[in-house]
N, C-alpha and C. Protein backbone atom coordinates (compact mmCIF):
# COMPACT_ATOMS: atom_id res chain seq x y z
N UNK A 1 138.61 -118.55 19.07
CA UNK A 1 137.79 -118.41 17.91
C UNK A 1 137.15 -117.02 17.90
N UNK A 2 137.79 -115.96 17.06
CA UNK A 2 137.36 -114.47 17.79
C UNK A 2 136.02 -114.65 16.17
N UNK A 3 135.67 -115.41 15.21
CA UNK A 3 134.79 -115.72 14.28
C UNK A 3 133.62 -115.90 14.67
N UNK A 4 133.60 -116.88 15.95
CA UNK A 4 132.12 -117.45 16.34
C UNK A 4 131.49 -116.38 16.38
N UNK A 5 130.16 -116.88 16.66
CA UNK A 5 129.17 -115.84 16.98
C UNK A 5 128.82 -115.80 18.45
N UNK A 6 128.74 -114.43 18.81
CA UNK A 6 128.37 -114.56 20.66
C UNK A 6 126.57 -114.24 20.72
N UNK A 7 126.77 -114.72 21.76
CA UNK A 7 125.13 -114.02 22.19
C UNK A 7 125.06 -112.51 22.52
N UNK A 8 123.60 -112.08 22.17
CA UNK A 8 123.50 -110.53 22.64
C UNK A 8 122.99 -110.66 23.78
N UNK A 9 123.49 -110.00 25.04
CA UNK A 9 123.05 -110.49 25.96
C UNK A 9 122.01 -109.27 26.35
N UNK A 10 121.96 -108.01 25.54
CA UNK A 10 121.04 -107.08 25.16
C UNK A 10 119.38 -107.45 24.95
N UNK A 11 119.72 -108.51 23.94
CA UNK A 11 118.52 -109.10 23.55
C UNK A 11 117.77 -110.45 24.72
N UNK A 12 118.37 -110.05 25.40
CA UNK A 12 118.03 -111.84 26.78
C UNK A 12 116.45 -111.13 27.21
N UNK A 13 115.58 -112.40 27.17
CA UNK A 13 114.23 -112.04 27.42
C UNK A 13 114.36 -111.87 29.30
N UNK A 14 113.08 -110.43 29.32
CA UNK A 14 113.24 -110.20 30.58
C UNK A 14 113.10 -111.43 31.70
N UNK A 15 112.84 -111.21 33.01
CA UNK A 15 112.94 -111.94 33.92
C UNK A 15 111.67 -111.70 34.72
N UNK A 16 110.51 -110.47 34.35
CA UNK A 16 109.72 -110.53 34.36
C UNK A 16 108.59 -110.35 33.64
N UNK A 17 107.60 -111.86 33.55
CA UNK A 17 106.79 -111.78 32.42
C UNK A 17 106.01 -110.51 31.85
N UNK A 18 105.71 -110.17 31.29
CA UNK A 18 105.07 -108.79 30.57
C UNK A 18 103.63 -108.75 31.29
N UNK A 19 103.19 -107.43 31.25
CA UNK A 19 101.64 -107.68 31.97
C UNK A 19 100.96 -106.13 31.61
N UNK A 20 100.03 -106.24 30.67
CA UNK A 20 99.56 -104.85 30.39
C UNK A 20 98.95 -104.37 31.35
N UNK A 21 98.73 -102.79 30.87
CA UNK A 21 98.68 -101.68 32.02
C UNK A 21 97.13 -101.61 32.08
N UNK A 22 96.11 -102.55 31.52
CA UNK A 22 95.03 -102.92 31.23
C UNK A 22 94.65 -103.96 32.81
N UNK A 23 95.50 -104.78 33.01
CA UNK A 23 95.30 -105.77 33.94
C UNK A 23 95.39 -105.10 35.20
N UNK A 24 95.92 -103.92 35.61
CA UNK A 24 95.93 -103.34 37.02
C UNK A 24 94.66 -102.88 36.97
N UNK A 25 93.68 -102.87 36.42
CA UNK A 25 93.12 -101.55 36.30
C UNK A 25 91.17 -102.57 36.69
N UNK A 26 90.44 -101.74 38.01
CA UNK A 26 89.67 -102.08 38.18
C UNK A 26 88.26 -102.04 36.87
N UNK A 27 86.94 -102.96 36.90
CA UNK A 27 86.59 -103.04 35.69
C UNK A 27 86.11 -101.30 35.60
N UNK A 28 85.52 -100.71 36.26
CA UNK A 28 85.15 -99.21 36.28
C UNK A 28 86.33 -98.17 35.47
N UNK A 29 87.72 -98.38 36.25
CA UNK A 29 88.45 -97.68 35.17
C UNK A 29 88.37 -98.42 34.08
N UNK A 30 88.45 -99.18 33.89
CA UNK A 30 88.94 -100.22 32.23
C UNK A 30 87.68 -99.29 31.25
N UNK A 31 86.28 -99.25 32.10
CA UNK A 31 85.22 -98.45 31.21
C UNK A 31 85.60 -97.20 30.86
N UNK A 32 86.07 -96.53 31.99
CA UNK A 32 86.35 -95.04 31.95
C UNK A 32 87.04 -94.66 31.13
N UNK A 33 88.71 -95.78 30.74
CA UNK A 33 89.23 -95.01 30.04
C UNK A 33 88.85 -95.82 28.98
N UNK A 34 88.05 -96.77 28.36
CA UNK A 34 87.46 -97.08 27.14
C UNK A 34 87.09 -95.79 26.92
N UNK A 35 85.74 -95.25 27.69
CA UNK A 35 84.85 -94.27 26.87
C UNK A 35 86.06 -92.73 26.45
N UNK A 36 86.76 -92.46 27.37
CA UNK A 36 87.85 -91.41 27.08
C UNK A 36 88.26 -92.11 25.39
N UNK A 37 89.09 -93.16 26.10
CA UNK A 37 89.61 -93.57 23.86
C UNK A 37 88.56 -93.41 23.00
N UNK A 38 87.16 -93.62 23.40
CA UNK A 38 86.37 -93.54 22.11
C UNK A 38 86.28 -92.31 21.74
N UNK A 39 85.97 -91.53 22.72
CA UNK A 39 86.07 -90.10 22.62
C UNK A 39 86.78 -89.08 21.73
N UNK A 40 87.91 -89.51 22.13
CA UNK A 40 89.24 -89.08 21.34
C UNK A 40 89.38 -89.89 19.92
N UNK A 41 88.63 -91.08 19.71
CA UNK A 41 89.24 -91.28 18.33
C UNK A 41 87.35 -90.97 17.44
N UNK A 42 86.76 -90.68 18.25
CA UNK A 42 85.86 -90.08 17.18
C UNK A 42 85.79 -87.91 16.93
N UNK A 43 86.89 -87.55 18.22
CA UNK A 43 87.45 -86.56 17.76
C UNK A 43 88.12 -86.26 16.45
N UNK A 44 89.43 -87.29 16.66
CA UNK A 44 90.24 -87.36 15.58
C UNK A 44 89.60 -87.78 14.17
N UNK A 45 88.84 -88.83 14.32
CA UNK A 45 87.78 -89.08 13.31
C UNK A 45 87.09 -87.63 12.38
N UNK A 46 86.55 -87.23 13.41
CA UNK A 46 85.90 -85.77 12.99
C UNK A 46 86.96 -84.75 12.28
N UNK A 47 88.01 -84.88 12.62
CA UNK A 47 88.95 -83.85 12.45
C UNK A 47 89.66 -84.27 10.71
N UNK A 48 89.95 -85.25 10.80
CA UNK A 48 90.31 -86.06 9.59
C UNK A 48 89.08 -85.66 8.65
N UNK A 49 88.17 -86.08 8.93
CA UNK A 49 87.22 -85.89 7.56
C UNK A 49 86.81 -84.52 7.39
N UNK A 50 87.06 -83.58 8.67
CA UNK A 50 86.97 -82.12 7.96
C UNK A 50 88.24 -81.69 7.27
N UNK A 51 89.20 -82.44 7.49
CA UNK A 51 90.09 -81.66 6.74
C UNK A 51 90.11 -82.43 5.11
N UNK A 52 89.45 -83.43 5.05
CA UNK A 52 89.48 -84.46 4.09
C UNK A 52 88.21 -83.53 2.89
N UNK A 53 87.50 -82.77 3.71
CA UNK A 53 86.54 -82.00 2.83
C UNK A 53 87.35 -80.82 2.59
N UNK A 54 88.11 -80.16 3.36
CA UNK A 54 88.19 -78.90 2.64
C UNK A 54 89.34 -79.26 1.39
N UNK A 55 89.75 -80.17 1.36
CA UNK A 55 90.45 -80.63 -0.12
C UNK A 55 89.60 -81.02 -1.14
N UNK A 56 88.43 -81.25 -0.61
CA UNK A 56 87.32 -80.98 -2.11
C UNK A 56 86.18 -79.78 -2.14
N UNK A 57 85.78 -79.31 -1.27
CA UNK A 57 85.43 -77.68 -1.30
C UNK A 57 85.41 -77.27 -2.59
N UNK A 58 84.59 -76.57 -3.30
CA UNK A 58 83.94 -75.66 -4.32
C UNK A 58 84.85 -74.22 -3.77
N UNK A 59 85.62 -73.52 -5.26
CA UNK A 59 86.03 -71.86 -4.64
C UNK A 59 85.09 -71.52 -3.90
N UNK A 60 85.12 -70.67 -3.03
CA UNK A 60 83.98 -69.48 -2.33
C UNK A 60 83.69 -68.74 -3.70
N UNK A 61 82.38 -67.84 -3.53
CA UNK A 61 82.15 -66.89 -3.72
C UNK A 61 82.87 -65.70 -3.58
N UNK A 62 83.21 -64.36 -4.69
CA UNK A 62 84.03 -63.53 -4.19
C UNK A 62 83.06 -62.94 -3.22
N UNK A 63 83.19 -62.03 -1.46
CA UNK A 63 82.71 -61.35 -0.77
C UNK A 63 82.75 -59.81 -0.61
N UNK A 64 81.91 -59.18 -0.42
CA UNK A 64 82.21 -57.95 -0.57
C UNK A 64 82.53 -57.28 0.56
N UNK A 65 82.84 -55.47 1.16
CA UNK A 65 83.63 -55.14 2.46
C UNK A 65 82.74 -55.69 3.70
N UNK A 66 81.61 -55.89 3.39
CA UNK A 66 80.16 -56.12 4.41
C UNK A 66 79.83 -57.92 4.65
N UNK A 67 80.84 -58.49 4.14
CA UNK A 67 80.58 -59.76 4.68
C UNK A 67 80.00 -60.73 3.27
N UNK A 68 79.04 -59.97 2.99
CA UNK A 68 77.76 -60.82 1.96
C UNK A 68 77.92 -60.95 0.70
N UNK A 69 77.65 -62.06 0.17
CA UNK A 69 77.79 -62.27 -1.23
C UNK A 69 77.40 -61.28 -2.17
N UNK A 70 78.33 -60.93 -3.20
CA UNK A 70 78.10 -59.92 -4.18
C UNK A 70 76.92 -59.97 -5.22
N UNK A 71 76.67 -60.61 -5.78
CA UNK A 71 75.50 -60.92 -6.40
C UNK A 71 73.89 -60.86 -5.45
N UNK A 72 73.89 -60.73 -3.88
CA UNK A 72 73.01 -60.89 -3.77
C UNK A 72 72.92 -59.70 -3.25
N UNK A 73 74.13 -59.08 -2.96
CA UNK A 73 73.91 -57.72 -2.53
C UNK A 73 73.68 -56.62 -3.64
N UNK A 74 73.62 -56.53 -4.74
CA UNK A 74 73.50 -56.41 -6.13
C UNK A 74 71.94 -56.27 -6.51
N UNK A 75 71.23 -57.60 -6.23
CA UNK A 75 70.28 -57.57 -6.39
C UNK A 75 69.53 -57.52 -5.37
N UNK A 76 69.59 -57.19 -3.98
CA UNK A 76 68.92 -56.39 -3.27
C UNK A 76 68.93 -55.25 -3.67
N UNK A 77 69.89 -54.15 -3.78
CA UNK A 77 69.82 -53.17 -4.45
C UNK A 77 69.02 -52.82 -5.41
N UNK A 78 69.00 -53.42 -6.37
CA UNK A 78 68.15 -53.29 -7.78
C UNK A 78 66.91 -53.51 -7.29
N UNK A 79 66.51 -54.19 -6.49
CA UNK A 79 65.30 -54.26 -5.99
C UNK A 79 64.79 -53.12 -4.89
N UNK A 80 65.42 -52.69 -4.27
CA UNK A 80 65.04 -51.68 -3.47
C UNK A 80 64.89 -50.45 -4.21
N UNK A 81 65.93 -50.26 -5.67
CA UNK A 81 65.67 -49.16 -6.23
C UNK A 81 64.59 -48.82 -7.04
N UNK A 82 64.25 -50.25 -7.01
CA UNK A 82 63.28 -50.51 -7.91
C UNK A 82 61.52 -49.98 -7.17
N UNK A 83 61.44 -50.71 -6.19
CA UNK A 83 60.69 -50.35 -5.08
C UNK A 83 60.59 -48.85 -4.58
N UNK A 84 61.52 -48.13 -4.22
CA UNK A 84 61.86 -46.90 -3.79
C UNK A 84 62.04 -45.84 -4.75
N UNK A 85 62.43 -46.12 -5.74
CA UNK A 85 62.84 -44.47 -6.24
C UNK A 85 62.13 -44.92 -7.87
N UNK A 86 61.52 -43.43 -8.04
CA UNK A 86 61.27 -43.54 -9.44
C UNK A 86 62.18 -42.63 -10.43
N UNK A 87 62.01 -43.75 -11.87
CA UNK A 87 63.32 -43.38 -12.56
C UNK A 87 61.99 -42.92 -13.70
């Protein structure tokens, strides 16, 4: 009967029961590497929602060669000239 169906013998459940990598582990590590995972997923946490803001971010301001906002460097000026020199 080359029709029947065979078994996968691929799929045959192991021969030894499963046992997480949780159960070797004295209760001190089990804490240790809790606090490491929390660690890391309030990293990733952090990282996600900064990148989750700069997709809603306001344009910048245009900057001028000195770093500082143009408008305020503008009106420092006007004010110092104002202060300093007579027109």
């Amino acid at each position: 009967m080359c029709s029947s169906p065979k078994t996968n013998l691929a799929a045959a459940t192991p021969k030894v029961p499963f046992r997480s990598f949780m159960a070797s582990m004295t209760l001190a590590q089990r804490q240790h590497f809790a606090q490491v995972a929390n660690r890391a997923d309030d990293r990733r946490q952090i990282r996600e929602d900064r990148l989750k803001g700069q997709h809603n971010m306001p344009e910048a301001k245009p900057v001028n060669v000195t770093g500082h906002n143009n408008n305020s460097f503008i009106n420092k000026l006007i004010h110092f000239c104002q202060q300093h020199l007579v027109v």
